[in-house]
N, C-alpha and C. Protein backbone atom coordinates (compact mmCIF):
# COMPACT_ATOMS: atom_id res chain seq x y z
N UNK A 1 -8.16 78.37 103.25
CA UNK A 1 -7.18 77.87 104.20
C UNK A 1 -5.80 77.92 103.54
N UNK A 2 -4.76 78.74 104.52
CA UNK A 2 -3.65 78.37 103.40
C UNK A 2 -2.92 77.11 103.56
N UNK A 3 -2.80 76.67 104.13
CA UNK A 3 -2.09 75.14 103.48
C UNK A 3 -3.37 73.93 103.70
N UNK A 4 -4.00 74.37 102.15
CA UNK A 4 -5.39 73.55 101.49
C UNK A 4 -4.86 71.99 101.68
N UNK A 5 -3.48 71.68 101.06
CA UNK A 5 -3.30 70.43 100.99
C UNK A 5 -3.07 69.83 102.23
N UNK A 6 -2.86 70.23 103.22
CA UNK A 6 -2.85 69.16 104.68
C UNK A 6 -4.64 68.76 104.64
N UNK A 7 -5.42 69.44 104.91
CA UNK A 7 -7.00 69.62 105.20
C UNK A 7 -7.77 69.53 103.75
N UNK A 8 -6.87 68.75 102.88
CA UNK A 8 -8.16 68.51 101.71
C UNK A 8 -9.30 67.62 101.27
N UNK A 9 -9.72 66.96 102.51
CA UNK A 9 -10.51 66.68 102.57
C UNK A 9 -11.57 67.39 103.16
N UNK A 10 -11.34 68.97 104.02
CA UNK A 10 -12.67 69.79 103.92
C UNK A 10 -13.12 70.38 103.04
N UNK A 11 -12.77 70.57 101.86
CA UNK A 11 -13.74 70.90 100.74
C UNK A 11 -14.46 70.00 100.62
N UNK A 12 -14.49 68.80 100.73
CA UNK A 12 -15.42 67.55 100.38
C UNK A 12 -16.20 67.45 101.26
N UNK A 13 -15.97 68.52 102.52
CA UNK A 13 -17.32 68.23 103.85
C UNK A 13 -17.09 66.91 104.39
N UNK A 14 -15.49 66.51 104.38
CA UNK A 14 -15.56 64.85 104.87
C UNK A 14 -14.18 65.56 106.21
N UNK A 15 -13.98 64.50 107.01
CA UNK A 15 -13.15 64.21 108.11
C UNK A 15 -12.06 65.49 107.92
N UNK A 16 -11.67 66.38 108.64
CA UNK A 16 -10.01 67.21 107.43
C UNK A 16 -9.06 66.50 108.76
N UNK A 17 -8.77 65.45 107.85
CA UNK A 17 -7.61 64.79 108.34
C UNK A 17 -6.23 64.91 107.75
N UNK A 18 -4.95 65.40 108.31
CA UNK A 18 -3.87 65.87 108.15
C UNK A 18 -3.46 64.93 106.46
N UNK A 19 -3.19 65.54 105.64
CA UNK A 19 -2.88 64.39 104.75
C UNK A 19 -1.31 65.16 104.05
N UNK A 20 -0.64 64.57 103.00
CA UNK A 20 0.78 64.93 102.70
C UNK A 20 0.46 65.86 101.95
N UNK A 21 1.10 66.99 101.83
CA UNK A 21 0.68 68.45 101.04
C UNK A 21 1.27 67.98 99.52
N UNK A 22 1.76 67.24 99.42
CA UNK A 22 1.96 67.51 97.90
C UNK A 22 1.14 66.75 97.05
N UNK A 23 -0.46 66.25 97.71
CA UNK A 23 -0.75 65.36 96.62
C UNK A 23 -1.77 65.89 96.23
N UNK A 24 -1.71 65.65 94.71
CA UNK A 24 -2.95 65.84 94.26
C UNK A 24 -2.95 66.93 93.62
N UNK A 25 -4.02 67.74 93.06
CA UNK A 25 -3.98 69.15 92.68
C UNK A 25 -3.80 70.23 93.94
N UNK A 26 -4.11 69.89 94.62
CA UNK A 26 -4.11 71.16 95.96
C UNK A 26 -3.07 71.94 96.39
N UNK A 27 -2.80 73.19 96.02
CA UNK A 27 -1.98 74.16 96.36
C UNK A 27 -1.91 74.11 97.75
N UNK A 28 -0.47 74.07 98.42
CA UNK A 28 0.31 74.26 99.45
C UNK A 28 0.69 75.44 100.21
N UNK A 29 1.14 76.08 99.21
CA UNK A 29 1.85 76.92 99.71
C UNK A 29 1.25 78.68 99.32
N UNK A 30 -0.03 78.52 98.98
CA UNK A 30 -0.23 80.21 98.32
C UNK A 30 0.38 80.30 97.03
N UNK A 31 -0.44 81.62 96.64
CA UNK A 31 -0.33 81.76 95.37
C UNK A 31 0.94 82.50 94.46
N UNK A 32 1.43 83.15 96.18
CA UNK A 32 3.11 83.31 95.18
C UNK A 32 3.80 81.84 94.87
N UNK A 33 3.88 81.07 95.72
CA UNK A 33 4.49 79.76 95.57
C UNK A 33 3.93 79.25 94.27
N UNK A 34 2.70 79.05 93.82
CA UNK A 34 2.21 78.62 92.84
C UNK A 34 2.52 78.55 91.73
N UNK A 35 2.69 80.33 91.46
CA UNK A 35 2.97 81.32 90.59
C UNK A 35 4.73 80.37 89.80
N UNK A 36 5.60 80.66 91.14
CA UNK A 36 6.72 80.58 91.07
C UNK A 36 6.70 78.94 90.82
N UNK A 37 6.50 77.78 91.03
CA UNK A 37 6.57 76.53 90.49
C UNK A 37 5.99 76.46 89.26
N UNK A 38 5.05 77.46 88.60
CA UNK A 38 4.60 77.08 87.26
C UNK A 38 5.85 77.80 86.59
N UNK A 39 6.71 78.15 86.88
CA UNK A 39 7.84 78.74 85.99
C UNK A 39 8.91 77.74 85.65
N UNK A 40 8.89 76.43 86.90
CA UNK A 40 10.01 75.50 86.58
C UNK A 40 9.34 74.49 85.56
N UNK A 41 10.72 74.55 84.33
CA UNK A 41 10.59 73.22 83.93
C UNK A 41 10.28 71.92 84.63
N UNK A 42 9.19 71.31 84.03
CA UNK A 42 8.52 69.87 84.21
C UNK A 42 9.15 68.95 84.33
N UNK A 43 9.49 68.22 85.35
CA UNK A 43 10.00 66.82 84.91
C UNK A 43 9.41 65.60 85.07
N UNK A 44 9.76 64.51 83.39
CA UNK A 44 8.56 63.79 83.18
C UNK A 44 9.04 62.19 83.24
N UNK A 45 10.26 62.11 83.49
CA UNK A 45 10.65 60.96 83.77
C UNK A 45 11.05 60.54 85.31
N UNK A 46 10.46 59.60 85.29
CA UNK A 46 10.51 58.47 86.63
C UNK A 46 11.12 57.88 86.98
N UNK A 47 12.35 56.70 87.72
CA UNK A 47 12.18 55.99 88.04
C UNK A 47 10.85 54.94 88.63
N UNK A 48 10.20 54.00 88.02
CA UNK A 48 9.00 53.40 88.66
C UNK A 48 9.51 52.71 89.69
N UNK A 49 10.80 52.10 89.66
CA UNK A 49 11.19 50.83 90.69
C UNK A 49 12.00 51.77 92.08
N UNK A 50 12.30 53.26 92.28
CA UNK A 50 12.53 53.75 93.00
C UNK A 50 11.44 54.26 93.45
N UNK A 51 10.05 54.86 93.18
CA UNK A 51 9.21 55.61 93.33
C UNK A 51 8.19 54.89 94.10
N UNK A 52 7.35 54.07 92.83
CA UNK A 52 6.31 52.77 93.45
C UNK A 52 5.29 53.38 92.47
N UNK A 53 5.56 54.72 91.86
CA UNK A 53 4.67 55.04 91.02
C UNK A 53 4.68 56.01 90.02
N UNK A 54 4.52 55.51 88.48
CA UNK A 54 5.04 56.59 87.84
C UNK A 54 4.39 58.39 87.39
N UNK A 55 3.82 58.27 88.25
CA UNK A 55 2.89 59.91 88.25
C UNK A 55 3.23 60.66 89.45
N UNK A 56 4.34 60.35 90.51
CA UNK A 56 4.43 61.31 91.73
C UNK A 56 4.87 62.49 91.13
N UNK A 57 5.03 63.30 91.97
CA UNK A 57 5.28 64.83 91.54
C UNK A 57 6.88 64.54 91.62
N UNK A 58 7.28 65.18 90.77
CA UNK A 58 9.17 65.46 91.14
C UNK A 58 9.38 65.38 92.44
N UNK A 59 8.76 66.51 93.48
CA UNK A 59 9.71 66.66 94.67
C UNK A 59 9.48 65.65 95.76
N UNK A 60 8.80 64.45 95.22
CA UNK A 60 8.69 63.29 95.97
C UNK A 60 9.77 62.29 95.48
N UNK A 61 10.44 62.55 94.69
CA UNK A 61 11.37 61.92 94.07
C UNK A 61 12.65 61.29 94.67
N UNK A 62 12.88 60.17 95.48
CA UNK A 62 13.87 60.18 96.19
C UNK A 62 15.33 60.39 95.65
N UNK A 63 15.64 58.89 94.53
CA UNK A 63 16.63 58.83 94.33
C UNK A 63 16.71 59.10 92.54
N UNK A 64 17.70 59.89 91.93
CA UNK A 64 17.55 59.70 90.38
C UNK A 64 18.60 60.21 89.83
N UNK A 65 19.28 58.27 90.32
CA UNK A 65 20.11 58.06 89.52
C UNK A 65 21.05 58.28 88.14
N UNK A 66 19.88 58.07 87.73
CA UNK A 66 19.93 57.74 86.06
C UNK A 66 19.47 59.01 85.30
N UNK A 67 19.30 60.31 86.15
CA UNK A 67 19.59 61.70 85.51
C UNK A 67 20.63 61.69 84.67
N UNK A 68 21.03 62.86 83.72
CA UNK A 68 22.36 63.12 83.09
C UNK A 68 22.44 64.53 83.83
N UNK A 69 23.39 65.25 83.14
CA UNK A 69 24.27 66.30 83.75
C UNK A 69 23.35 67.70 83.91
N UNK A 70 22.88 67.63 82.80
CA UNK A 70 21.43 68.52 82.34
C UNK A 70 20.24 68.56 83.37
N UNK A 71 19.63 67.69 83.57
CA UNK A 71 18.65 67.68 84.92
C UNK A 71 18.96 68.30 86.16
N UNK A 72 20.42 67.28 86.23
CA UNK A 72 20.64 67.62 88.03
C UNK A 72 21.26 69.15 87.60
N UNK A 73 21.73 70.14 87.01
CA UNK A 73 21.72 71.33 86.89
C UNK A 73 20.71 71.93 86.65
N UNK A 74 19.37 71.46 86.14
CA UNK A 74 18.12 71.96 86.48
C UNK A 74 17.49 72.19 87.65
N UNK A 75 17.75 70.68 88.41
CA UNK A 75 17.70 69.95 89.78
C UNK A 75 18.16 71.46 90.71
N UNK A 76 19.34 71.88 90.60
CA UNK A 76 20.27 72.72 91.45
C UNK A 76 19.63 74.01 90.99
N UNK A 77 19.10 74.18 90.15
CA UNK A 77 18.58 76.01 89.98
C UNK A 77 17.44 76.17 90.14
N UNK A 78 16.40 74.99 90.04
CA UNK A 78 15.08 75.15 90.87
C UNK A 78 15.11 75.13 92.61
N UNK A 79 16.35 74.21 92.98
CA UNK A 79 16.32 74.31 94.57
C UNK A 79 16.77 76.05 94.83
N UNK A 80 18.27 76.52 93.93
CA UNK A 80 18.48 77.82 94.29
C UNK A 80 16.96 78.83 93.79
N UNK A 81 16.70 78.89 93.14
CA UNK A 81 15.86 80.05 93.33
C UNK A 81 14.59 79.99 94.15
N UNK A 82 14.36 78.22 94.52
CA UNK A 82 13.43 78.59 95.90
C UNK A 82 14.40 78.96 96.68
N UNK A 83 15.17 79.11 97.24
CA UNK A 83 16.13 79.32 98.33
C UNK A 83 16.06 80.86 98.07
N UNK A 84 16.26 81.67 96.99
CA UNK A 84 16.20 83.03 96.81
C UNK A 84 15.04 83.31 97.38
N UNK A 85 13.83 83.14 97.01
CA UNK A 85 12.50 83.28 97.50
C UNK A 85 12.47 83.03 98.96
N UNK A 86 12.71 81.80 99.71
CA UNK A 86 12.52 82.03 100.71
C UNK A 86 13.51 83.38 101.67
N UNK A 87 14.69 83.63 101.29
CA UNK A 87 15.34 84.74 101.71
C UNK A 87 15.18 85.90 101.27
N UNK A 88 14.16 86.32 99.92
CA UNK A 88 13.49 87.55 100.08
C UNK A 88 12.72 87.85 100.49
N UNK A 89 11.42 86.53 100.99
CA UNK A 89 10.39 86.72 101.93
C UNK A 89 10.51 86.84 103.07
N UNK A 90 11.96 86.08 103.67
CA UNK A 90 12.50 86.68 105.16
C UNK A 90 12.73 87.97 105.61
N UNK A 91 13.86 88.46 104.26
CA UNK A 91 13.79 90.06 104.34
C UNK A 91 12.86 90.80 104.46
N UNK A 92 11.92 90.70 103.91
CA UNK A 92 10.07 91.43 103.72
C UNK A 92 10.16 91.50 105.62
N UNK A 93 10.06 90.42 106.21
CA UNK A 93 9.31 90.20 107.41
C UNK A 93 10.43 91.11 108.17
N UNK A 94 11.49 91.01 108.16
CA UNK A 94 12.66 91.65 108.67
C UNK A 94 12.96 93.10 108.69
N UNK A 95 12.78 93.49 107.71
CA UNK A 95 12.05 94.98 107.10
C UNK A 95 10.84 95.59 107.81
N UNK A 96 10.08 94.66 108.01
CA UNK A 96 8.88 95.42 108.47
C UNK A 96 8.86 95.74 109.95
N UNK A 97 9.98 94.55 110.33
CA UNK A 97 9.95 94.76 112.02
C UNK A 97 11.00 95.78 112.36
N UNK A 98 12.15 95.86 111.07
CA UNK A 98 12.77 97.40 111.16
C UNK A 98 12.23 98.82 111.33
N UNK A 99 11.21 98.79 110.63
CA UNK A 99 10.44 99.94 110.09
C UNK A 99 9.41 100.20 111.66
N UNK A 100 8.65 98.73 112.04
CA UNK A 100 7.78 98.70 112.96
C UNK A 100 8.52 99.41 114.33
N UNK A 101 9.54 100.04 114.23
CA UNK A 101 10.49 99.63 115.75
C UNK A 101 10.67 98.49 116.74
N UNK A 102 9.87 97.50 116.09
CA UNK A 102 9.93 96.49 117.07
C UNK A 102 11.27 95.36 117.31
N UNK A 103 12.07 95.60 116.35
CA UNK A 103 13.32 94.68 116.03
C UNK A 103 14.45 94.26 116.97
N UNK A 104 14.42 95.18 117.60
CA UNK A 104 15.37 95.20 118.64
C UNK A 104 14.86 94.37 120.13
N UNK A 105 13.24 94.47 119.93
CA UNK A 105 12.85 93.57 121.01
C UNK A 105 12.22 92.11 120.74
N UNK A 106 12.50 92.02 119.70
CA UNK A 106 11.96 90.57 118.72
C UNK A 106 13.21 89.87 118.12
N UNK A 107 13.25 88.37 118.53
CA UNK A 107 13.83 87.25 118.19
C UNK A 107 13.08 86.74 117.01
N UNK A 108 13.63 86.52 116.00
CA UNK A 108 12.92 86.13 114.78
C UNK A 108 13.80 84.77 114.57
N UNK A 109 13.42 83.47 114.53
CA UNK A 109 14.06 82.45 114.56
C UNK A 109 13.70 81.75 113.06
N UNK A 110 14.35 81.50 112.16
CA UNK A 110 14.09 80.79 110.92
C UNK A 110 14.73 79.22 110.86
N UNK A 111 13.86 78.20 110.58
CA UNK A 111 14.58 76.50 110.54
C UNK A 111 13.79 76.19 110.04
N UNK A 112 14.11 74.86 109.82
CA UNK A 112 13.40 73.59 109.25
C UNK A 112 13.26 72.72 109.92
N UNK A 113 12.30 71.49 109.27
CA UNK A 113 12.26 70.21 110.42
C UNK A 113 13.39 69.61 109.41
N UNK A 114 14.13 69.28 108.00
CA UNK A 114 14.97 68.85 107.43
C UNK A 114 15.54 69.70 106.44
N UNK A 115 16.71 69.11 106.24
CA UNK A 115 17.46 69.86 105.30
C UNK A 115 17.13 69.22 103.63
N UNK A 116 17.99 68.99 102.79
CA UNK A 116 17.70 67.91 101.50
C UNK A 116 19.29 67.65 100.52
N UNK A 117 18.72 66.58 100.40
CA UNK A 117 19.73 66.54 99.29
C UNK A 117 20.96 66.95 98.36
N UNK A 118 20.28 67.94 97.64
CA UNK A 118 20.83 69.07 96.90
C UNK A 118 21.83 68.53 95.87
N UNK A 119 20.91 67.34 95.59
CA UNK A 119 22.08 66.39 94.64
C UNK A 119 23.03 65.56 95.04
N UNK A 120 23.35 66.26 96.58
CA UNK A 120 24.75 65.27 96.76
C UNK A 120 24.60 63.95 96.72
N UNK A 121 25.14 62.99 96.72
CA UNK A 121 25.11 61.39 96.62
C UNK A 121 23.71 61.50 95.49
N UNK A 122 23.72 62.18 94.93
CA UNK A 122 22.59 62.30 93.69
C UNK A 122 20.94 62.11 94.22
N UNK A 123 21.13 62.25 95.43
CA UNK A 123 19.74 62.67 95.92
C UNK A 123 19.12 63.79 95.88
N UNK A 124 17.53 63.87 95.46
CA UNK A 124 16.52 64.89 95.59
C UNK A 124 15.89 65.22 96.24
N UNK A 125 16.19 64.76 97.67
CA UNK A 125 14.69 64.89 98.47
C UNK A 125 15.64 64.91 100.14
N UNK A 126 14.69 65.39 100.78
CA UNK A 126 15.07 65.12 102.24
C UNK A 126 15.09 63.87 103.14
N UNK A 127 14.63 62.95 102.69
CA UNK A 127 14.61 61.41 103.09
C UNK A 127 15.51 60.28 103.70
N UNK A 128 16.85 61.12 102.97
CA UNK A 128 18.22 59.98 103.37
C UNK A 128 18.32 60.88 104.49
N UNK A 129 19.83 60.01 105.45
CA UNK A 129 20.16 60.33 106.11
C UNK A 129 22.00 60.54 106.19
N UNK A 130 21.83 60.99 105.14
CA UNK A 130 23.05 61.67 104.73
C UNK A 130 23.16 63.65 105.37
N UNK A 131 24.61 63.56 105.40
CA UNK A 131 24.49 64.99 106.28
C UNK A 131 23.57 66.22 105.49
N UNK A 132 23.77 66.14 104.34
CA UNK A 132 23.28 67.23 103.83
C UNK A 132 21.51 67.42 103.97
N UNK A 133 20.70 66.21 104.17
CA UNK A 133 19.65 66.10 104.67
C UNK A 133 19.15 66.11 105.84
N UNK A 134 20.23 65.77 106.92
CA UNK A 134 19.71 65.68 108.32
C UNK A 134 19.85 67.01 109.03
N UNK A 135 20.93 67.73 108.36
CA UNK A 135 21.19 69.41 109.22
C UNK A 135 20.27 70.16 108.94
N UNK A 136 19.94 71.14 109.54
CA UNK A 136 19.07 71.82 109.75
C UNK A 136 19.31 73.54 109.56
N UNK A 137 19.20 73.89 109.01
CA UNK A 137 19.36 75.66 109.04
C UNK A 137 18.59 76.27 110.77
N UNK A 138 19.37 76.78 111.43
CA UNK A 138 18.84 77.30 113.01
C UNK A 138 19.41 78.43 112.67
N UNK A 139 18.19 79.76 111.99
CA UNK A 139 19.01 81.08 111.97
C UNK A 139 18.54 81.87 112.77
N UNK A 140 19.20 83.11 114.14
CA UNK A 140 18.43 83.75 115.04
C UNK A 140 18.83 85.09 114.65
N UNK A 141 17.80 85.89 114.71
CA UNK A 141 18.27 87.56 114.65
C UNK A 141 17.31 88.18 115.97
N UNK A 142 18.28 88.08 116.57
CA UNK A 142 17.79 89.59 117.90
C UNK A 142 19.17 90.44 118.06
N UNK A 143 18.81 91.50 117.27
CA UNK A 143 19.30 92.48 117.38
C UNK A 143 20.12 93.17 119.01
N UNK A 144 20.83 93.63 119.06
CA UNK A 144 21.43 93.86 120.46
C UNK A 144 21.63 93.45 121.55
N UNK A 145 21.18 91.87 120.89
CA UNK A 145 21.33 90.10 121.70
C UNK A 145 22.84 89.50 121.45
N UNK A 146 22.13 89.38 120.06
CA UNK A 146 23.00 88.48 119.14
C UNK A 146 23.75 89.40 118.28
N UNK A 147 25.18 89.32 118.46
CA UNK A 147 25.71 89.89 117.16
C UNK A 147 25.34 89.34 115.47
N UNK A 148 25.68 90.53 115.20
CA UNK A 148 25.17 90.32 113.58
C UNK A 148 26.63 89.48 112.72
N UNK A 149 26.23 87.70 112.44
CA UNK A 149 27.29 87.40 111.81
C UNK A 149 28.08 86.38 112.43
N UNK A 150 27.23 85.83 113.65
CA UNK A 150 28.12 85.40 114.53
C UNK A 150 27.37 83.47 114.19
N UNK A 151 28.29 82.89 114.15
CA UNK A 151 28.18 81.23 113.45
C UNK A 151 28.45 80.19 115.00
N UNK A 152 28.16 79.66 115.55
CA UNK A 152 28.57 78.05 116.16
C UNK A 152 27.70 77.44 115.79
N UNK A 153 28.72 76.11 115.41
CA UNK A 153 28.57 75.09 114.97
C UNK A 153 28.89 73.74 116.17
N UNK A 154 29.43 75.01 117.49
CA UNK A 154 29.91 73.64 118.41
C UNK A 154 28.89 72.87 119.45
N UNK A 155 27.60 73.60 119.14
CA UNK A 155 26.63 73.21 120.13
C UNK A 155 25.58 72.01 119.32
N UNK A 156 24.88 70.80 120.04
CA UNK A 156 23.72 70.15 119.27
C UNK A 156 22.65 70.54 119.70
N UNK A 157 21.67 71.06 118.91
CA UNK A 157 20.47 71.66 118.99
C UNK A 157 19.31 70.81 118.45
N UNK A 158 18.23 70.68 119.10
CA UNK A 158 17.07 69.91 118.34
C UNK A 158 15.42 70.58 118.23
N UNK A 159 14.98 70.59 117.45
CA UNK A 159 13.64 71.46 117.38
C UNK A 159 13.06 71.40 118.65
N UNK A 160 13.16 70.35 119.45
CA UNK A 160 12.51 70.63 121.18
C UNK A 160 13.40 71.87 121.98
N UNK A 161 14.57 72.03 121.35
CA UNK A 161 14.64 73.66 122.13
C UNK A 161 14.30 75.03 121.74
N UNK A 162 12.96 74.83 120.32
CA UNK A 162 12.61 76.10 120.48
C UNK A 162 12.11 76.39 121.22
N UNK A 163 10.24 75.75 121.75
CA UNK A 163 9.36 76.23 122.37
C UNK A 163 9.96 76.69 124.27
N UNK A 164 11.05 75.56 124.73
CA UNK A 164 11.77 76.60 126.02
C UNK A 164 12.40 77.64 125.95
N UNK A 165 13.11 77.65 124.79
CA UNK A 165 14.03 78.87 124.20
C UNK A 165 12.84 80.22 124.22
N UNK A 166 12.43 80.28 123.56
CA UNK A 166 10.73 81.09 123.50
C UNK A 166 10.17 81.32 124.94
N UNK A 167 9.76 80.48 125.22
CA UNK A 167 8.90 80.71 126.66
C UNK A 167 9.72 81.32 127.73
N UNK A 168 11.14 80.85 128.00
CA UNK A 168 12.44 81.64 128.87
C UNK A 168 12.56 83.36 127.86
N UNK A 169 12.63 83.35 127.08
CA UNK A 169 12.93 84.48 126.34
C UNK A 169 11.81 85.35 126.90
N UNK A 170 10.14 85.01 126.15
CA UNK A 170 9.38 85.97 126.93
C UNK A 170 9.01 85.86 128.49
N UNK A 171 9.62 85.17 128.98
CA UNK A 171 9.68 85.10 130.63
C UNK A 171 8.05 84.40 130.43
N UNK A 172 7.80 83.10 129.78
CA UNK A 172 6.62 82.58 130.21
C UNK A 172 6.85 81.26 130.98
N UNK A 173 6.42 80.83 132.06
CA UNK A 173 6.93 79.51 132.91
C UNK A 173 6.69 78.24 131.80
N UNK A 174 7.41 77.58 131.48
CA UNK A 174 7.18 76.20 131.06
C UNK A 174 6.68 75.13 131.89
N UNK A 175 5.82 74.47 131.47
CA UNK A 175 5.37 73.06 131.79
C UNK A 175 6.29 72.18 132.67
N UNK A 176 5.97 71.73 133.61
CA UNK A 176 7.26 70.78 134.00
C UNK A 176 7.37 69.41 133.70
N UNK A 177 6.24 69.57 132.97
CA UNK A 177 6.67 67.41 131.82
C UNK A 177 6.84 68.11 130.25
N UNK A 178 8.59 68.18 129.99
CA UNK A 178 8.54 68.99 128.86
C UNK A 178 10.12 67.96 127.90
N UNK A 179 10.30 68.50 126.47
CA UNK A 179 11.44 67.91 126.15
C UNK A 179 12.46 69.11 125.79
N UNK A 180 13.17 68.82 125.80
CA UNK A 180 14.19 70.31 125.07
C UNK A 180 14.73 70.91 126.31
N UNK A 181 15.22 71.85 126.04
CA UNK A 181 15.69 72.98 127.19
C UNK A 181 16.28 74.20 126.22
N UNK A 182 15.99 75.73 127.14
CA UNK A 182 16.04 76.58 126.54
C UNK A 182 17.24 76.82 125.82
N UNK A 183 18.06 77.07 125.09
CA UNK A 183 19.08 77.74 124.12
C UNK A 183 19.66 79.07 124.79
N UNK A 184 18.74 79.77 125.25
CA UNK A 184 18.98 81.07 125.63
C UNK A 184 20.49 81.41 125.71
N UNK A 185 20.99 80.50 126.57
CA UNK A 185 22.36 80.39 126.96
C UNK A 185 23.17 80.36 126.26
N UNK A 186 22.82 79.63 125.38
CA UNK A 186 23.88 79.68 124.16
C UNK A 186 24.06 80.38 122.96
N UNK A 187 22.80 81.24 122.62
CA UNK A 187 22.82 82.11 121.59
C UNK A 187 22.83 83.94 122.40
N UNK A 188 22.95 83.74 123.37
CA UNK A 188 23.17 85.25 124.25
C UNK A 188 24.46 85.29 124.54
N UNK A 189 25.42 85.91 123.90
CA UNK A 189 27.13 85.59 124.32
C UNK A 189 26.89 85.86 126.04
């Protein structure tokens, strides 16, 4: 299964009830991801009185403070080179739908459910509700839709307007007890 850690309790033949992917030994994310976290330096200090416990994994780490200058520049080049990774694995997929001819008739939509930290106010994690955690990356590429390059920032968007955005796009009828509303409008000049 690839994301073992939501469902790790079916290896045990018990309930596979949704559980938090980062606990425990159970790989998340596949084995490139794997690969690529055994390359970052370890970090072995805690806060206990921010945490609740001194063995969580780093990226459960809310607040840490009491870093020096050295960490949180560690902090910042483990977030950038996942960030590289995830934008060369985008390209891969992007590439292939070049190659496939299909690109021009495919909306490829990339987001998150949160943004994170990134140090600012010396936070590590996506948890606060500081801007840099609550925005969201909403990136669209349809080709001969959407110009290539084109930014607003003046519209509010919420993850309930993908699935109308989608269903209006491939002309599928939506539900009429629904939340969101389609985007279409606003990302089609």
């Amino acid at each position: 299964m690839f994301f073992r850690g939501h469902w790790r309790k079916k290896e045990d033949n018990q309930n596979a009830q949704p559980q938090n992917f980062s606990q425990g030994k159970y790989a998340c994310h596949g084995r490139r991801v794997g690969k690529l976290f055994r390359q970052i330096p370890q970090q072995t200090k805690y806060p206990v009185h921010l945490c609740g416990s001194a063995d969580l994994p780093r990226h459960e780490l809310l607040l840490s403070r009491d870093w020096g200058e050295s960490e949180w520049r560690a902090y910042l080049w483990n977030y950038y080179r996942m960030t590289e990774r995830v934008d060369a694995e985008i390209d891969r997929v992007l590439q292939a739908l070049d190659a496939s001819g299909l690109a021009d008739n495919t909306l490829v939509l990339f987001t998150s459910d949160h943004g994170d930290g990134v140090a600012s106010h010396r936070c590590t994690a996506k948890l606060s509700l500081y801007e840099e955690a609550v925005r969201i990356p909403f990136i669209i590429r349809w080709p001969k839709r959407i110009p290539a390059g084109r930014v607003d920032s003046s519209h509010l968007i919420s993850q309930l307007d993908v699935l109308p955005t989608f269903c209006e796009v491939a002309g599928i009828p939506m539900l009429p007890i629904r939340h969101g509303q389609s985007l279409r409008t606003i990302i089609e000049p």
